[in-house]
Protein backbone atom coordinates (compact mmCIF):
# COMPACT_ATOMS: atom_id res chain seq x y z
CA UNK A 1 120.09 59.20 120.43
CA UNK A 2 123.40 59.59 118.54
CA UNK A 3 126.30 61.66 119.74
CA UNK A 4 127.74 64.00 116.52
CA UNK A 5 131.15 63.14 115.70
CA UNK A 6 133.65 65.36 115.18
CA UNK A 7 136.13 64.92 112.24
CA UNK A 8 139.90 66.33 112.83
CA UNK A 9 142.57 65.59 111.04
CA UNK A 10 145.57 63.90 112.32
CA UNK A 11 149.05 66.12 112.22
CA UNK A 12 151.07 64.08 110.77
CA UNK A 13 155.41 63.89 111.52
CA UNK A 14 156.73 67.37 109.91
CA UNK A 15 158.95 66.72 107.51
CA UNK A 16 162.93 67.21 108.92
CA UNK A 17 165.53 68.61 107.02
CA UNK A 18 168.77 67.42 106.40
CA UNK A 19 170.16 68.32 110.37
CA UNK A 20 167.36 65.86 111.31
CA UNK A 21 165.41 69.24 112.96
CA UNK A 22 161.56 69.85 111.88
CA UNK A 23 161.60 71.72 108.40
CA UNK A 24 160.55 75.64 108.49
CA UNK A 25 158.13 77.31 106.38
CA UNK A 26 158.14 81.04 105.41
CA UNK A 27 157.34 83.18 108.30
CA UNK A 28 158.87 80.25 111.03
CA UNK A 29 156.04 78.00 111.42
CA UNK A 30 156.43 74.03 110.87
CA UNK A 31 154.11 72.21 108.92
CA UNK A 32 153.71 70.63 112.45
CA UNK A 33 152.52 73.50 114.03
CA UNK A 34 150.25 74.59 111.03
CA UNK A 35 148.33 71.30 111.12
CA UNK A 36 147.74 72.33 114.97
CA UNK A 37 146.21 75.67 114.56
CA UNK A 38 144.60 74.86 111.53
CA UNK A 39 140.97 74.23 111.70
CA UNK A 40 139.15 70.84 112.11
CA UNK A 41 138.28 69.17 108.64
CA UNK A 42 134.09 68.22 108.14
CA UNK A 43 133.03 65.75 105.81
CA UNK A 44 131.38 67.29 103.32
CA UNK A 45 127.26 66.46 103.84
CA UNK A 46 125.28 66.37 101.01
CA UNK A 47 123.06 69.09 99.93
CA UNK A 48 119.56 67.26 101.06
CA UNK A 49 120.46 66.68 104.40
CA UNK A 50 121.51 69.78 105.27
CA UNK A 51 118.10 71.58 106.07
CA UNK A 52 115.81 73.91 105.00
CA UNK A 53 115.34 77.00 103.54
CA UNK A 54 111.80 78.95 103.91
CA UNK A 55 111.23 81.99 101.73
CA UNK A 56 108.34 83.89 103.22
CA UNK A 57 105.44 84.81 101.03
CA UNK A 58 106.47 88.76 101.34
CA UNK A 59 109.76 88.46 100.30
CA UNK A 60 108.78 86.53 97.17
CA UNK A 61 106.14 89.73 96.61
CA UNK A 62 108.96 92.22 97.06
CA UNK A 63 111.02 90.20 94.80
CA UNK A 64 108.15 90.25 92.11
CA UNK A 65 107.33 93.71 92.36
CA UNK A 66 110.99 94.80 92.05
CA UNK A 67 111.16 92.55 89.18
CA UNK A 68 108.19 94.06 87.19
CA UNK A 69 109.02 97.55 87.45
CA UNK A 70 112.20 96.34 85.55
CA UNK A 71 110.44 95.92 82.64
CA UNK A 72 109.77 99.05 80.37
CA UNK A 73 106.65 100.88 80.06
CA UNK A 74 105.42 99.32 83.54
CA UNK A 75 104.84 102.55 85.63
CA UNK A 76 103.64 101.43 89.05
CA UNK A 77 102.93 98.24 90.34
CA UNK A 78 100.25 97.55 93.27
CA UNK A 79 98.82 95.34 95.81
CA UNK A 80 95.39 93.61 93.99
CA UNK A 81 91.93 94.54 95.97
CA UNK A 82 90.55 97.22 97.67
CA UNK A 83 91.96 99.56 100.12
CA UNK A 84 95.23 97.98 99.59
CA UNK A 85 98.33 99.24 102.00
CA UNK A 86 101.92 97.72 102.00
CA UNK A 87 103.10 95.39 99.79
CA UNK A 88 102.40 95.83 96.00
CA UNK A 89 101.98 92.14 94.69
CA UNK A 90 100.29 88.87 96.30
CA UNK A 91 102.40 85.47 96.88
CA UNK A 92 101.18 82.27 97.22
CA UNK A 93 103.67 79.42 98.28
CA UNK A 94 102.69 75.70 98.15
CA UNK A 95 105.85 74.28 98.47
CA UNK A 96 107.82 74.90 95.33
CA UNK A 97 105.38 75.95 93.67
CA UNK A 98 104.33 79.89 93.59
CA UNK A 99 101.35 81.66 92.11
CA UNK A 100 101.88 85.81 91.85
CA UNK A 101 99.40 88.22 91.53
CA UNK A 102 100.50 91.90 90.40
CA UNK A 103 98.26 95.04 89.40
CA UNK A 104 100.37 97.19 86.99
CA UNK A 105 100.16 100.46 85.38
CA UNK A 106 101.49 100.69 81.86
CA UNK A 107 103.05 103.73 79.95
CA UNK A 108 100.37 104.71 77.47
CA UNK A 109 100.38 104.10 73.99
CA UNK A 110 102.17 100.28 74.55
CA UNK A 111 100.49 96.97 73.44
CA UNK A 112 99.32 96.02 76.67
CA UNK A 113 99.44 92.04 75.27
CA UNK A 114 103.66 92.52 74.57
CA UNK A 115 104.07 94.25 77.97
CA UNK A 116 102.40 91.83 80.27
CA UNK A 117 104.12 88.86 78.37
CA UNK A 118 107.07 90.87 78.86
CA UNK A 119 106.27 91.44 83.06
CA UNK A 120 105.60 87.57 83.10
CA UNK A 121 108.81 86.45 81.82
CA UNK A 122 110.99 88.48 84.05
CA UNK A 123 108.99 88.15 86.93
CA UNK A 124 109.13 84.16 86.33
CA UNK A 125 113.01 84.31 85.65
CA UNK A 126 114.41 86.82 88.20
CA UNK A 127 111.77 84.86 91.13
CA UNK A 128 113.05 81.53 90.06
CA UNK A 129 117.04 82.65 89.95
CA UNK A 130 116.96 84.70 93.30
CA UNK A 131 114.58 82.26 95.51
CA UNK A 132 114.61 78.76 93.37
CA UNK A 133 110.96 77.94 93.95
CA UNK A 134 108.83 77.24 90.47
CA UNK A 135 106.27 79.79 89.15
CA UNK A 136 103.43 78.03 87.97
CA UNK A 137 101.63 81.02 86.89
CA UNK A 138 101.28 85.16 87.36
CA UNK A 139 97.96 86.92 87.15
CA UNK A 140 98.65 90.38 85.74
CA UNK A 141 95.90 93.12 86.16
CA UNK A 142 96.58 96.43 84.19
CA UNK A 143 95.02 99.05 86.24
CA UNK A 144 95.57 102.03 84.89
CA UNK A 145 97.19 103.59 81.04
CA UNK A 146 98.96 106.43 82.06
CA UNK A 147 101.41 108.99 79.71
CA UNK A 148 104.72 108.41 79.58
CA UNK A 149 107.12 110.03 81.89
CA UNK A 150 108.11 113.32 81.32
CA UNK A 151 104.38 114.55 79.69
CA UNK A 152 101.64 116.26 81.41
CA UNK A 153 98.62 113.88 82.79
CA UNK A 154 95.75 116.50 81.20
């Protein structure tokens, strides 16, 4: 087993003025005693062997759902199957790779085709920018046609 190294950096002579005493910066430090208190210097370690980062299948749902009610004339967006509670979409993470699942309601009279295209290309762009994994697809259910906001349901 290895010990980690630590990197400092070496003060090196301050510079000396013409008296032969240590220059002065603004505010009466030394470069001297600014090397001192400043703090150790890392080598930088490249990207891949700095670790991890898991995204939990909720959070990616969260991120979806916020996502699709973004897009205009989507009214509600729920959890698919049956006696549903919490979360409004369904996540599935294989490594990169992510498969959503949404149920939407959309304003009535929209072209449900345009819409959905519409809730899959956001949902694909603001997932990838905010989490980096890959969408490889989104199932979109429309579950209900509902009036637009402001009008009476009868």
């Amino acid at each position: 087993m290895t010990t980690p190294v630590e990197h400092r950096a070496t003060p090196t002579e301050a510079p000396a003025d013409v008296r032969g005493l240590p220059a002065q910066r603004p505010g009466g430090t030394s470069p001297a005693d600014a090397a001192r208190s400043a703090p150790p210097v890392r080598p930088a370690v490249p990207a891949e062997r700095r670790g991890k980062t898991d995204i939990p299948e909720r959070v990616v749902s969260r991120i979806a759902a916020r996502a699709a009610r973004e897009v205009a004339r989507v009214r509600e967006v729920r959890e698919r199957g049956p006696l549903t509670f919490g979360e409004r979409t369904r996540a599935t993470l294989d490594g990169d790779l992510t498969v959503l699942r949404l149920d939407v309601s959309v304003e009535y009279p929209a072209p449900l085709r345009q819409v959905t295209e519409a809730v899959r290309r956001h949902v694909a762009d603001r997932v990838s920018v905010l989490t980096g994994l890959h969408i490889d697809h989104i199932d979109i259910d429309v579950t209900g046609v509902v009036p637009p906001r402001g009008e009476d349901g009868r």
